[in-house]
C-alpha atoms as a PDB file:
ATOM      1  CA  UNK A   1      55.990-104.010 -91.792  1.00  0.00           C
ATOM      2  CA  UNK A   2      54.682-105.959 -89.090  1.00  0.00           C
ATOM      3  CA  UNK A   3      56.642-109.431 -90.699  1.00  0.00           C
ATOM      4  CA  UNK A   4      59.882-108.310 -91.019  1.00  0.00           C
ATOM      5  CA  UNK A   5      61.162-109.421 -87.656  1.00  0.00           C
ATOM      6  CA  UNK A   6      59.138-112.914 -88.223  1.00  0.00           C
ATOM      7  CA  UNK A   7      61.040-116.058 -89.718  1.00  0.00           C
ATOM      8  CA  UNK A   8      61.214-116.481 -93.522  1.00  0.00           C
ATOM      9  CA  UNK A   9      60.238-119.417 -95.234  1.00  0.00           C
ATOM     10  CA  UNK A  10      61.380-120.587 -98.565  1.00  0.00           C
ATOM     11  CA  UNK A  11      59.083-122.669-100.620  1.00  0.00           C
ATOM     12  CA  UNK A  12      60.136-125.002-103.079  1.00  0.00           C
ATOM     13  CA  UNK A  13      58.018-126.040-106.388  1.00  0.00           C
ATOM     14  CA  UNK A  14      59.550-128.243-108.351  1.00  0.00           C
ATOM     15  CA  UNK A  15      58.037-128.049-112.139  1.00  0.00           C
ATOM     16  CA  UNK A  16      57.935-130.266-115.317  1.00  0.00           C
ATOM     17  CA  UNK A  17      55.914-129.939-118.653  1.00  0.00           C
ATOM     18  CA  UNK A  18      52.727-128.744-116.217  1.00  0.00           C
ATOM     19  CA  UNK A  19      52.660-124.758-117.670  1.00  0.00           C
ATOM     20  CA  UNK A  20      48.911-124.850-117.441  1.00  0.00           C
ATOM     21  CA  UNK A  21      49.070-125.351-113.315  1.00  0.00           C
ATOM     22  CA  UNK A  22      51.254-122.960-112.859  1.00  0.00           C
ATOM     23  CA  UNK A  23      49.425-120.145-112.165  1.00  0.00           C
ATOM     24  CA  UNK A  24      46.998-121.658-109.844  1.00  0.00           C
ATOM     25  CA  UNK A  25      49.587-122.976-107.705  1.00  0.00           C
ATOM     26  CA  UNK A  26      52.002-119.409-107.726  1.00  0.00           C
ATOM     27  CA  UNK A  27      48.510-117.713-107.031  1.00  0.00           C
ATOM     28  CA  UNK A  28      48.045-119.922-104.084  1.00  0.00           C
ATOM     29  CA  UNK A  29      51.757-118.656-102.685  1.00  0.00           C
ATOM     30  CA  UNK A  30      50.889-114.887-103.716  1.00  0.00           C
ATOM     31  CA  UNK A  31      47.730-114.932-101.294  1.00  0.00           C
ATOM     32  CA  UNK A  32      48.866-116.515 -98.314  1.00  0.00           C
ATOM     33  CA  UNK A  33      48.304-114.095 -95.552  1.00  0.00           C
ATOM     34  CA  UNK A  34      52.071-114.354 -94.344  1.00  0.00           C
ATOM     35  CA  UNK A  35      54.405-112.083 -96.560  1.00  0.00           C
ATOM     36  CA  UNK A  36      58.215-113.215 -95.703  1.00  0.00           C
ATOM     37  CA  UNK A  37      58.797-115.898 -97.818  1.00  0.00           C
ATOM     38  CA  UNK A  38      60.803-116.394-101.258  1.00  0.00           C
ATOM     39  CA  UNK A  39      59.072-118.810-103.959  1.00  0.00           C
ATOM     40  CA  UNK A  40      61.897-120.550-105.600  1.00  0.00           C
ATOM     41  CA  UNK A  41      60.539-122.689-108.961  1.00  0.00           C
ATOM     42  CA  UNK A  42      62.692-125.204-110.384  1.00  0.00           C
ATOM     43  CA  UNK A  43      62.146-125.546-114.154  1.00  0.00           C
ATOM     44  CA  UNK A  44      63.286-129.302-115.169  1.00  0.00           C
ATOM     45  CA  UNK A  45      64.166-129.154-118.219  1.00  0.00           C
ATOM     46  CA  UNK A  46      60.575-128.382-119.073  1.00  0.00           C
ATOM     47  CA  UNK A  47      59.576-128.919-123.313  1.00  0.00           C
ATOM     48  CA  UNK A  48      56.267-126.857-122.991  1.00  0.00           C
ATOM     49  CA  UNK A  49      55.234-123.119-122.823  1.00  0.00           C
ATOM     50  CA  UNK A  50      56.669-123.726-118.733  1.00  0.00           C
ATOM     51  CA  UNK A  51      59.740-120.892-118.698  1.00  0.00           C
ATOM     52  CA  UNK A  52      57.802-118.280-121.176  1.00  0.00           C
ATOM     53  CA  UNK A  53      54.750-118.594-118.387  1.00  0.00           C
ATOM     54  CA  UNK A  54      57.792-117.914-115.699  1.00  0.00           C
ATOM     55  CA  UNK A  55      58.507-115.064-117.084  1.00  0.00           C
ATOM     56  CA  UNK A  56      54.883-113.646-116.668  1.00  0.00           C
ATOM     57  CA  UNK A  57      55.318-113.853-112.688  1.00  0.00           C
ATOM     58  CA  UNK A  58      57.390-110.653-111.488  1.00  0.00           C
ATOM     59  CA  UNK A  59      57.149-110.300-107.800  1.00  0.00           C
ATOM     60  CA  UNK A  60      60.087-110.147-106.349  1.00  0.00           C
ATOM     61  CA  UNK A  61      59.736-113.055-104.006  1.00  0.00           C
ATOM     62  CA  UNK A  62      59.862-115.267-107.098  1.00  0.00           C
ATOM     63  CA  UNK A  63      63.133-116.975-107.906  1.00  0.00           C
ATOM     64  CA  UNK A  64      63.272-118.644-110.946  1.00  0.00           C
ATOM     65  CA  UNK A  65      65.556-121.677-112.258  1.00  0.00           C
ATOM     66  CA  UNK A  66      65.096-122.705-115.247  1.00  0.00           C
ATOM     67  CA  UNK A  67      67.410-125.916-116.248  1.00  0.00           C
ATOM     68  CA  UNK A  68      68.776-127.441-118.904  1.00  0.00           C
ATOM     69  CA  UNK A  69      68.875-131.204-117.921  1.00  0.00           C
ATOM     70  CA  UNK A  70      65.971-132.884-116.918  1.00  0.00           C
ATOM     71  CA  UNK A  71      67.088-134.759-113.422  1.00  0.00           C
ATOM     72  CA  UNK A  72      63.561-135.814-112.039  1.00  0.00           C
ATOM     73  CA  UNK A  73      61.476-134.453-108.889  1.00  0.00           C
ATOM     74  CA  UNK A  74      63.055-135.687-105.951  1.00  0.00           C
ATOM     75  CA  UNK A  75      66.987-134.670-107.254  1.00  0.00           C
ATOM     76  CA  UNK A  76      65.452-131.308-107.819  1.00  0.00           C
ATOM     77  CA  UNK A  77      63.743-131.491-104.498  1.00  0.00           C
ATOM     78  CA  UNK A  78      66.976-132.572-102.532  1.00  0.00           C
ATOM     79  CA  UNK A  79      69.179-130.155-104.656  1.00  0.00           C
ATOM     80  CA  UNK A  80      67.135-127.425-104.525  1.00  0.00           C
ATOM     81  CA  UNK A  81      67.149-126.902-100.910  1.00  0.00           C
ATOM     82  CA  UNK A  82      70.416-125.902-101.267  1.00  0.00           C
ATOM     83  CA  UNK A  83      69.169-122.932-103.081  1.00  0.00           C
ATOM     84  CA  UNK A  84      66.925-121.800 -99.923  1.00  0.00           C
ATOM     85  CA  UNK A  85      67.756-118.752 -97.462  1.00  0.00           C
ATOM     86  CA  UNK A  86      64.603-119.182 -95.448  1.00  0.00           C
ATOM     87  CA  UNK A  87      64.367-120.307 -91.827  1.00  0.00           C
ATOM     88  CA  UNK A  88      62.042-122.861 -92.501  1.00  0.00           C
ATOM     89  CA  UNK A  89      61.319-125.121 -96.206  1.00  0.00           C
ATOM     90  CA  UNK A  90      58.061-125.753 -97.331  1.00  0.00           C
ATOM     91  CA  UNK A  91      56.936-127.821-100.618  1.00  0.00           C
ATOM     92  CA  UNK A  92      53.976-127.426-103.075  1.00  0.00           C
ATOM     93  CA  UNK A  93      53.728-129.535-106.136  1.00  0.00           C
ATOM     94  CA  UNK A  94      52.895-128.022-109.045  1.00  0.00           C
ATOM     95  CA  UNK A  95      49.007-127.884-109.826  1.00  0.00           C
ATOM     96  CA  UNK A  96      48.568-128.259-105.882  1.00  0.00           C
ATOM     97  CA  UNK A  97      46.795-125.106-103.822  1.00  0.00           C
ATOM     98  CA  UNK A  98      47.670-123.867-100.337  1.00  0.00           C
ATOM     99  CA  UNK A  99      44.899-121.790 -98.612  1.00  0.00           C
ATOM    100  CA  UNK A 100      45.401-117.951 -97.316  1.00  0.00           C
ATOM    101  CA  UNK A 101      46.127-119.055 -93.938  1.00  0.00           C
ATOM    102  CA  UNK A 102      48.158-122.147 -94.973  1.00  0.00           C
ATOM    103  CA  UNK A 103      52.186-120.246 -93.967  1.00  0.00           C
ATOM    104  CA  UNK A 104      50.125-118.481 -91.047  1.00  0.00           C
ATOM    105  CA  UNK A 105      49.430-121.630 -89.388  1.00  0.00           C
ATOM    106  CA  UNK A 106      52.415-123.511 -89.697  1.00  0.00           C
ATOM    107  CA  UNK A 107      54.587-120.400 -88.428  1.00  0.00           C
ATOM    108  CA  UNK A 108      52.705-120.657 -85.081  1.00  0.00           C
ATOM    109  CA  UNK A 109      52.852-124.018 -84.815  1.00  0.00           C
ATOM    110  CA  UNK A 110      56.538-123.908 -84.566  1.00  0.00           C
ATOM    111  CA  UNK A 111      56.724-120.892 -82.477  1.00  0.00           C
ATOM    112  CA  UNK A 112      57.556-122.864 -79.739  1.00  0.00           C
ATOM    113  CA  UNK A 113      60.602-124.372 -81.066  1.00  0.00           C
ATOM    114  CA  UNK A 114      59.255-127.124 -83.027  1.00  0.00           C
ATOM    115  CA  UNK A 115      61.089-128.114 -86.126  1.00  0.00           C
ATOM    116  CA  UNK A 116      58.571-130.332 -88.170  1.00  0.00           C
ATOM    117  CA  UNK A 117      55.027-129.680 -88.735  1.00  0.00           C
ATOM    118  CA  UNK A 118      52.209-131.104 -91.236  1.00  0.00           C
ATOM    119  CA  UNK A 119      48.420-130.265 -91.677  1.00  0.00           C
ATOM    120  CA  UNK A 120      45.789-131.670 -93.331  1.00  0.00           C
ATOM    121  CA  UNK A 121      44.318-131.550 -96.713  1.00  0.00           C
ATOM    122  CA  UNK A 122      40.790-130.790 -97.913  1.00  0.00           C
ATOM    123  CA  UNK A 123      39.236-133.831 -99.266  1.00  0.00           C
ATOM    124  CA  UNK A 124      41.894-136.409 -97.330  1.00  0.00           C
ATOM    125  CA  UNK A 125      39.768-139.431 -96.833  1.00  0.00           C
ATOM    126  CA  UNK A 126      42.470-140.796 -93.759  1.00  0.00           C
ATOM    127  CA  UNK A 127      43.253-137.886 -92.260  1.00  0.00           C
ATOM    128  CA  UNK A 128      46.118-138.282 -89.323  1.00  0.00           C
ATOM    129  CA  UNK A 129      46.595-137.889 -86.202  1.00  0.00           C
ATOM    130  CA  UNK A 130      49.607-137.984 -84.835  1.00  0.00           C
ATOM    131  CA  UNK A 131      51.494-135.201 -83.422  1.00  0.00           C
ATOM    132  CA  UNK A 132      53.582-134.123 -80.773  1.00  0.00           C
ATOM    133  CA  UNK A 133      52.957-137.176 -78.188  1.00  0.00           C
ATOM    134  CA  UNK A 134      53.434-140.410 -80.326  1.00  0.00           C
ATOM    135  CA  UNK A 135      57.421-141.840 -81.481  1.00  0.00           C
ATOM    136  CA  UNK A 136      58.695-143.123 -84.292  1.00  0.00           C
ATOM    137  CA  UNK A 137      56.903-146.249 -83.754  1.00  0.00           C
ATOM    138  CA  UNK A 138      53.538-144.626 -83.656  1.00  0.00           C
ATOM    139  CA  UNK A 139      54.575-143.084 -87.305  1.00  0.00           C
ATOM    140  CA  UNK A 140      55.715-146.214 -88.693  1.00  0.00           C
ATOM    141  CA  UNK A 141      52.423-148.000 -87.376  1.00  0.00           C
ATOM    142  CA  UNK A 142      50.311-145.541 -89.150  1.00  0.00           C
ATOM    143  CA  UNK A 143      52.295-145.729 -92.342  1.00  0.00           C
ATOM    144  CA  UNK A 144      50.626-143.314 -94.706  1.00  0.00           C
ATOM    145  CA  UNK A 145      51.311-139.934 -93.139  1.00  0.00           C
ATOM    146  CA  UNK A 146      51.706-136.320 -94.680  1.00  0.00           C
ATOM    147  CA  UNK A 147      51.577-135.382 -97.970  1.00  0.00           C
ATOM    148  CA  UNK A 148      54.207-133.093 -99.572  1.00  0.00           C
ATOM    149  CA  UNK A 149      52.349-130.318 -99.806  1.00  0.00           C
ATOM    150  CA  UNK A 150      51.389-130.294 -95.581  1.00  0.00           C
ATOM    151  CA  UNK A 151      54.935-130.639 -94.704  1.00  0.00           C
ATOM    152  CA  UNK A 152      56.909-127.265 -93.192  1.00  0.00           C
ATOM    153  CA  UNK A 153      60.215-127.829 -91.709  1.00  0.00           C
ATOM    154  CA  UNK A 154      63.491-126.297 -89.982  1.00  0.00           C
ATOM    155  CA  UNK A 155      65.645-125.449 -93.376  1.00  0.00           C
ATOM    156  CA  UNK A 156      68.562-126.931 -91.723  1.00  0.00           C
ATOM    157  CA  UNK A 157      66.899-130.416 -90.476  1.00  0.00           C
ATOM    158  CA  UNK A 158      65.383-130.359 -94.311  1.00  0.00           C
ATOM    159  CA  UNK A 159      68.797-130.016 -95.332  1.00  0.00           C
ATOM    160  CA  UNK A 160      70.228-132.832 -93.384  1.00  0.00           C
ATOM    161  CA  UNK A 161      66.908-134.828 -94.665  1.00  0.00           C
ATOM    162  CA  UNK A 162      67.172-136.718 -97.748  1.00  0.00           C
ATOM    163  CA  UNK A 163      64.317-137.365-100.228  1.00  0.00           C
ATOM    164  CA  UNK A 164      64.883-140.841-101.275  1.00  0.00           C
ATOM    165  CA  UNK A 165      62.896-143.450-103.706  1.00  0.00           C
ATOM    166  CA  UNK A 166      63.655-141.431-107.052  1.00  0.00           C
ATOM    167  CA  UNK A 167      60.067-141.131-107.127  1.00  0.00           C
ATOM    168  CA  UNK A 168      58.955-145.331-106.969  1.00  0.00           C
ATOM    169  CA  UNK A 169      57.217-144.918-103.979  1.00  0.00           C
ATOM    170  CA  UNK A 170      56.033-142.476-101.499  1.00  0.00           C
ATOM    171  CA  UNK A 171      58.548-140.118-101.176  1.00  0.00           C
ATOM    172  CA  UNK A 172      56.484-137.766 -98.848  1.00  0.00           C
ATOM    173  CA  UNK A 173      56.179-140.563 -96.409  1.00  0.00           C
ATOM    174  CA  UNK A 174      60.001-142.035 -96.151  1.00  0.00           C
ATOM    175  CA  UNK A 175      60.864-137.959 -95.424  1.00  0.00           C
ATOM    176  CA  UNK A 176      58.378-138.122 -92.653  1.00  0.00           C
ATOM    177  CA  UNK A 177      59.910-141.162 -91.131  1.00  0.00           C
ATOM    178  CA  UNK A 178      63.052-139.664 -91.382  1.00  0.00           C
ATOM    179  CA  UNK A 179      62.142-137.022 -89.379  1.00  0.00           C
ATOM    180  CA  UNK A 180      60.577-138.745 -86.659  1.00  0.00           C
ATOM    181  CA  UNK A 181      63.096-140.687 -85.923  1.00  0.00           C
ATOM    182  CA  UNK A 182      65.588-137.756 -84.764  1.00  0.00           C
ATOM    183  CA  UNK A 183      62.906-135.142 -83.736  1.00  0.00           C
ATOM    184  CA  UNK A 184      58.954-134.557 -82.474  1.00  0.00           C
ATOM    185  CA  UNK A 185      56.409-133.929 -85.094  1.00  0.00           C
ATOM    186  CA  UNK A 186      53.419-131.670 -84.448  1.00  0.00           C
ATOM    187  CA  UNK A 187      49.925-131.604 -86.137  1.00  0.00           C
ATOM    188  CA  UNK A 188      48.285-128.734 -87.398  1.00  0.00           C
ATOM    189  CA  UNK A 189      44.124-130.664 -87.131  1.00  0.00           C
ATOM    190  CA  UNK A 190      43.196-128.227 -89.946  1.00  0.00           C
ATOM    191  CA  UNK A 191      42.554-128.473 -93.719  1.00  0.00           C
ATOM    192  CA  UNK A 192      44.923-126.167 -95.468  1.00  0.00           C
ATOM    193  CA  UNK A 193      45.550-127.393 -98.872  1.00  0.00           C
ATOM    194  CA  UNK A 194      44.002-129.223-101.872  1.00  0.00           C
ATOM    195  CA  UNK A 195      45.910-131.697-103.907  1.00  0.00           C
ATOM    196  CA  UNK A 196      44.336-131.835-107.190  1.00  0.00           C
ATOM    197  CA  UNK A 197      46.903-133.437-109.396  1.00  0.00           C
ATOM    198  CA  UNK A 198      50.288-133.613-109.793  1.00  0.00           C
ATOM    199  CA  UNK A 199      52.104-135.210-113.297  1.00  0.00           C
ATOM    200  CA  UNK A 200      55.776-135.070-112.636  1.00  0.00           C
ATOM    201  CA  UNK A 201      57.231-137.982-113.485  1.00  0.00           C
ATOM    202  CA  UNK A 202      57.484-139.068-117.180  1.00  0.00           C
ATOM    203  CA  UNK A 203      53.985-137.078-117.468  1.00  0.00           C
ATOM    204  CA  UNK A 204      52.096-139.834-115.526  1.00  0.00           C
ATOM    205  CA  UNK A 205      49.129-138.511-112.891  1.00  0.00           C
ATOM    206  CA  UNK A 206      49.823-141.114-109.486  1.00  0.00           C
ATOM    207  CA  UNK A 207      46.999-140.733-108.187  1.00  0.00           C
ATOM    208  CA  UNK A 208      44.845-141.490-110.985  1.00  0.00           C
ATOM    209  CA  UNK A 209      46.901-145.001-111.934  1.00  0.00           C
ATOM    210  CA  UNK A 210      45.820-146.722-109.557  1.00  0.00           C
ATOM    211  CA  UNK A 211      48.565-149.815-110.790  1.00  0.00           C
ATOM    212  CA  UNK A 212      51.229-147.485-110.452  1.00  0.00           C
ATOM    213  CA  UNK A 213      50.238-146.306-106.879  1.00  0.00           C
ATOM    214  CA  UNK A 214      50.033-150.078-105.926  1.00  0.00           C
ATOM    215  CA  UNK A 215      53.035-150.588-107.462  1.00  0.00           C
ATOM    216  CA  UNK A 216      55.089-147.780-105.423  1.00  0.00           C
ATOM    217  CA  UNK A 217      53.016-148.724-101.932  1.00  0.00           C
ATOM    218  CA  UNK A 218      54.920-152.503-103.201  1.00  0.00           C
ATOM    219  CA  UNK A 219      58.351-150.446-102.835  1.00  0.00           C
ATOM    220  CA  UNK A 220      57.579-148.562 -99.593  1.00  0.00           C
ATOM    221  CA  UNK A 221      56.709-151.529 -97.953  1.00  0.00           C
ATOM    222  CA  UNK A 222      60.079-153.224 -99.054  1.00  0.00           C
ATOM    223  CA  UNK A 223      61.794-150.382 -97.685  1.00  0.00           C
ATOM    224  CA  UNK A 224      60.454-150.012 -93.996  1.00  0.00           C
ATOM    225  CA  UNK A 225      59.387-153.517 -93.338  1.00  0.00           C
ATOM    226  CA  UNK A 226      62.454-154.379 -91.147  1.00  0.00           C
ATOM    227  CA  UNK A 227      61.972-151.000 -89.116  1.00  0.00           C
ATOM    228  CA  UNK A 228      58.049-151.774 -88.952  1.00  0.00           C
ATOM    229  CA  UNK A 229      58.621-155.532 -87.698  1.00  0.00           C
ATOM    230  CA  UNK A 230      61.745-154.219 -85.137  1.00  0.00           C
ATOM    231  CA  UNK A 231      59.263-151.120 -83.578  1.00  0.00           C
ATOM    232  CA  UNK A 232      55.837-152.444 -83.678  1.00  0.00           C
ATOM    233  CA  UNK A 233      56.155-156.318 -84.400  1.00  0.00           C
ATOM    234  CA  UNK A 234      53.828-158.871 -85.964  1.00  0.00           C
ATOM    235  CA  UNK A 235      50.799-156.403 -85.715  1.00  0.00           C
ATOM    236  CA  UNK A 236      52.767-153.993 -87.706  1.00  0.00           C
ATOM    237  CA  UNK A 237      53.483-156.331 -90.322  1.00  0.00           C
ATOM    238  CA  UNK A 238      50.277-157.433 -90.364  1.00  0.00           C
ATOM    239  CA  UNK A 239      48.615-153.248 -90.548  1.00  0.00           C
ATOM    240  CA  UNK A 240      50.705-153.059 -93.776  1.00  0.00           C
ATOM    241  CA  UNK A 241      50.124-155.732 -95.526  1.00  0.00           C
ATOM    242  CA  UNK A 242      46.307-154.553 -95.180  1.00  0.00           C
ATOM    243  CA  UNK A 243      47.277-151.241 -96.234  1.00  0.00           C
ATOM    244  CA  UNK A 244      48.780-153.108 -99.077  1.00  0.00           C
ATOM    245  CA  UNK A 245      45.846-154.881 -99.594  1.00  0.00           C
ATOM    246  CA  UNK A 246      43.710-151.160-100.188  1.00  0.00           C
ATOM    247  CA  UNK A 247      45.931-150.214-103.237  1.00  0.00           C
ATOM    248  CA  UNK A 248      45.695-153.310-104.939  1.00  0.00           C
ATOM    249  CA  UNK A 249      42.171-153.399-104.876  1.00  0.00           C
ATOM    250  CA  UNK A 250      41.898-150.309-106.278  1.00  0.00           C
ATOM    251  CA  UNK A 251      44.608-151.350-109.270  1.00  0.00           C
ATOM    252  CA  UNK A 252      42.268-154.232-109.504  1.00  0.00           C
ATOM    253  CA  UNK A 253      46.132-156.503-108.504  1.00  0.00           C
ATOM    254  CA  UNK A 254      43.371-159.497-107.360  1.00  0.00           C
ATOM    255  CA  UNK A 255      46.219-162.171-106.878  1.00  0.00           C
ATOM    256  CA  UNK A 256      48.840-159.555-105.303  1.00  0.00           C
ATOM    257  CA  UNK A 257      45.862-158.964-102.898  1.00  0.00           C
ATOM    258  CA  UNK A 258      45.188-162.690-102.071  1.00  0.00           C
ATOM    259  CA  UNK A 259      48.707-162.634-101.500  1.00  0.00           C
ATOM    260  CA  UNK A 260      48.640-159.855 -98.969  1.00  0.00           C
ATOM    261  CA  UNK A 261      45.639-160.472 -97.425  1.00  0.00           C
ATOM    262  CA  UNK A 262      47.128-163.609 -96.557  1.00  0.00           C
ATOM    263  CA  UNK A 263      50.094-162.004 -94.749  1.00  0.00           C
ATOM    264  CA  UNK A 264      48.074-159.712 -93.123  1.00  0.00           C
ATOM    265  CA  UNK A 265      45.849-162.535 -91.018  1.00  0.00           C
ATOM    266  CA  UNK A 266      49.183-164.704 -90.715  1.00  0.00           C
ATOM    267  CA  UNK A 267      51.001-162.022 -89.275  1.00  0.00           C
ATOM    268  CA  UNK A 268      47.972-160.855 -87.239  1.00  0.00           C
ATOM    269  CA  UNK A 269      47.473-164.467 -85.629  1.00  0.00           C
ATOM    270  CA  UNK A 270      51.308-164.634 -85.158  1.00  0.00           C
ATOM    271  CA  UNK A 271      51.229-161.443 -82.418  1.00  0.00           C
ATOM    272  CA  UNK A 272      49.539-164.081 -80.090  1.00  0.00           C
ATOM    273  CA  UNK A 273      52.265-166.037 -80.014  1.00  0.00           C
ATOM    274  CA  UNK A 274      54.986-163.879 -80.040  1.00  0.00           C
ATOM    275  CA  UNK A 275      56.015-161.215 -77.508  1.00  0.00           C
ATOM    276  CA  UNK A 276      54.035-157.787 -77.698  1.00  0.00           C
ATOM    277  CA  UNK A 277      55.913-155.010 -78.601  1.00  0.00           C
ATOM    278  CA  UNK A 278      53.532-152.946 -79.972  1.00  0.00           C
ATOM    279  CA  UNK A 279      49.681-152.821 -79.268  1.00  0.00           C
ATOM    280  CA  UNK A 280      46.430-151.210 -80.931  1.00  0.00           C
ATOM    281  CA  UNK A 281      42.877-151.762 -81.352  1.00  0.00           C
ATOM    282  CA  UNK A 282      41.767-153.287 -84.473  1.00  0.00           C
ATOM    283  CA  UNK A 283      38.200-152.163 -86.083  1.00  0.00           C
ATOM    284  CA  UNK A 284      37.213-155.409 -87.801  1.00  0.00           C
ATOM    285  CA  UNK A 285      33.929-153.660 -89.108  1.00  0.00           C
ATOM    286  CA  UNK A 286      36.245-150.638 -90.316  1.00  0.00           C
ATOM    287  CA  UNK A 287      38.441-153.205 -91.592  1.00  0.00           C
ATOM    288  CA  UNK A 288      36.038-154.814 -94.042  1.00  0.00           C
ATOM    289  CA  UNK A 289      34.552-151.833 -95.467  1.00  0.00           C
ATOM    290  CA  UNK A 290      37.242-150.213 -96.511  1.00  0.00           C
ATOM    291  CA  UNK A 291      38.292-153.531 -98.339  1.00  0.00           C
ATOM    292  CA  UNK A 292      34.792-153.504 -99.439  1.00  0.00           C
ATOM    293  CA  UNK A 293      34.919-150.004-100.899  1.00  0.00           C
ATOM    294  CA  UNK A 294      38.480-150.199-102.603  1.00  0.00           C
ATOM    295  CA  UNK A 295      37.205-153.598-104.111  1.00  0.00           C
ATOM    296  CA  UNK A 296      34.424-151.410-105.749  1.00  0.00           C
ATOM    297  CA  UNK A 297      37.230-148.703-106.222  1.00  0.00           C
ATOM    298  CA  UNK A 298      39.441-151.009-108.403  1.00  0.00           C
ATOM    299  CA  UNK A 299      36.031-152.346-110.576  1.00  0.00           C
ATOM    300  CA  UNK A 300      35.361-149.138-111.758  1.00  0.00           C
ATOM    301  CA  UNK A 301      38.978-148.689-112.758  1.00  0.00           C
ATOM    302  CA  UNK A 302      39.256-152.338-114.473  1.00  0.00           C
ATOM    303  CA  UNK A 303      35.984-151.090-116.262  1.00  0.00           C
ATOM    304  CA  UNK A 304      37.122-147.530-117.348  1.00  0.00           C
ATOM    305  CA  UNK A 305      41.014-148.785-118.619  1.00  0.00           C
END
């Protein structure tokens, strides 16, 4: 009784040929310790057991759409927020787990009028920082942000929010920079999720092709690299063309690295010369091991494919 006066979220799961993560991830919905929400799945067009295991879930906070086209995850995404009556959106892959406390959290968070708000996930090996106090700049610096399944937002700024990249690259991310460039983003510091493993998208797992993910990081990089160069300058440039440099270790891409790596000293030795418009402190030690560690990454997965 005590959450009927208290905003209503809608939460939107997309779904494809992935009936046996179902369960865990309605489950996950079912025990948060917030009550006023409305689950609304999206069936695309699955060819599995996916709509008879829909029909198994009967709580009324459950909406189910099951569709006869198959149109892909982000057209259901953008679509299907059309179908929400909540005050606020939030998104959980299929497969993916929020814990108890996850819709808690992110209610008080923007108690105080903020519209955007992301956590962290268990297991996240860069987990960031930014929040209320940094600008769109600081966001495009950072470059890999929030996850899907950390992201809770105003319906109507969701709405007027596009997810774009038809699914080549990060999705999550471009949303994100969306946002931050018309409102303040807040941080919740606390692990509230799990991403396990999501296998939308002609059934291929992302994060386990590690050529695909270097691929798609390719394509987000082609997409903001005008923005990044404009707000934070040569450093900028120079940040993602390491972060570049990560994923194609780990797809084992060794001349595609060479390539980058290149960039990312050129553009680094360029800031000296050119006017500052953007400053941070670079780790060289942190620097080298992670290159170190994603080089070992991307042996193992030359080895094992």
């Amino acid at each position: 009784m005590g959450q009927i006066n208290k905003p209503k979220v809608s939460i939107l799961m997309t779904t494809y040929n992935s009936h046996k993560d179902l369960l865990r991830s309605v489950s996950s919905v079912l025990w948060q310790n917030y009550a006023n929400f409305e689950l609304l799945i999206l069936n695309d067009a699955s060819t599995d057991e996916t709509k008879e295991v829909l029909e198994n879930f009967t709580d009324e906070r459950i909406k189910k759409f099951n569709f006869k086209k198959n149109r892909g995850q982000l057209w259901r995404m953008n679509s299907g927020k059309r179908l929400a009556s909540g005050d606020y959106i939030a998104f959980l892959d299929t497969g993916d787990i929020w814990f108890p406390e996850f819709l808690t959290n992110m209610i008080e968070a923007t108690s105080d009028g903020t519209k955007y708000a992301y956590c962290w996930c268990s297991g996240q090996i860069r987990k960031p920082l930014l929040s209320i106090d940094n600008n769109y700049a600081d966001f495009l610096y950072q470059g890999i942000l929030a996850d899907t399944i950390t992201l809770f937002c105003d319906l109507e700024l969701a709405k007027n929010t596009k997810f774009t990249a038809d699914g080549r690259y990060f999705h999550d991310d471009m949303f994100t920079l969306s946002i931050a460039k018309k409102e303040k983003i807040k941080l919740v510091p606390k692990d509230l999720c799990i991403k396990l493993e999501t296998s939308y998208d002609d059934g291929v797992p992302h994060s386990a092709n590690f050529k695909l993910t270097a691929k798609c990081a390719i394509d987000y990089y082609d997409e903001i690299k005008n923005d990044v160069y404009e707000k934070c300058g040569f450093l900028g440039l120079s940040r993602h063309n390491y972060l570049l440099c990560l994923k194609l270790l780990q797809g084992f891409e060794i001349i595609l690295f060479f390539k980058h790596i290149f960039l990312a000293s050129f553009f680094y030795f360029l800031k000296f010369k050119t006017r500052k418009i953007y400053n941070r402190k670079i780790n060289v030690f942190s620097i080298f091991k992670s290159l170190a560690k994603n080089f070992f990454i991307g042996i193992n997965y030359k080895v094992s494919n």
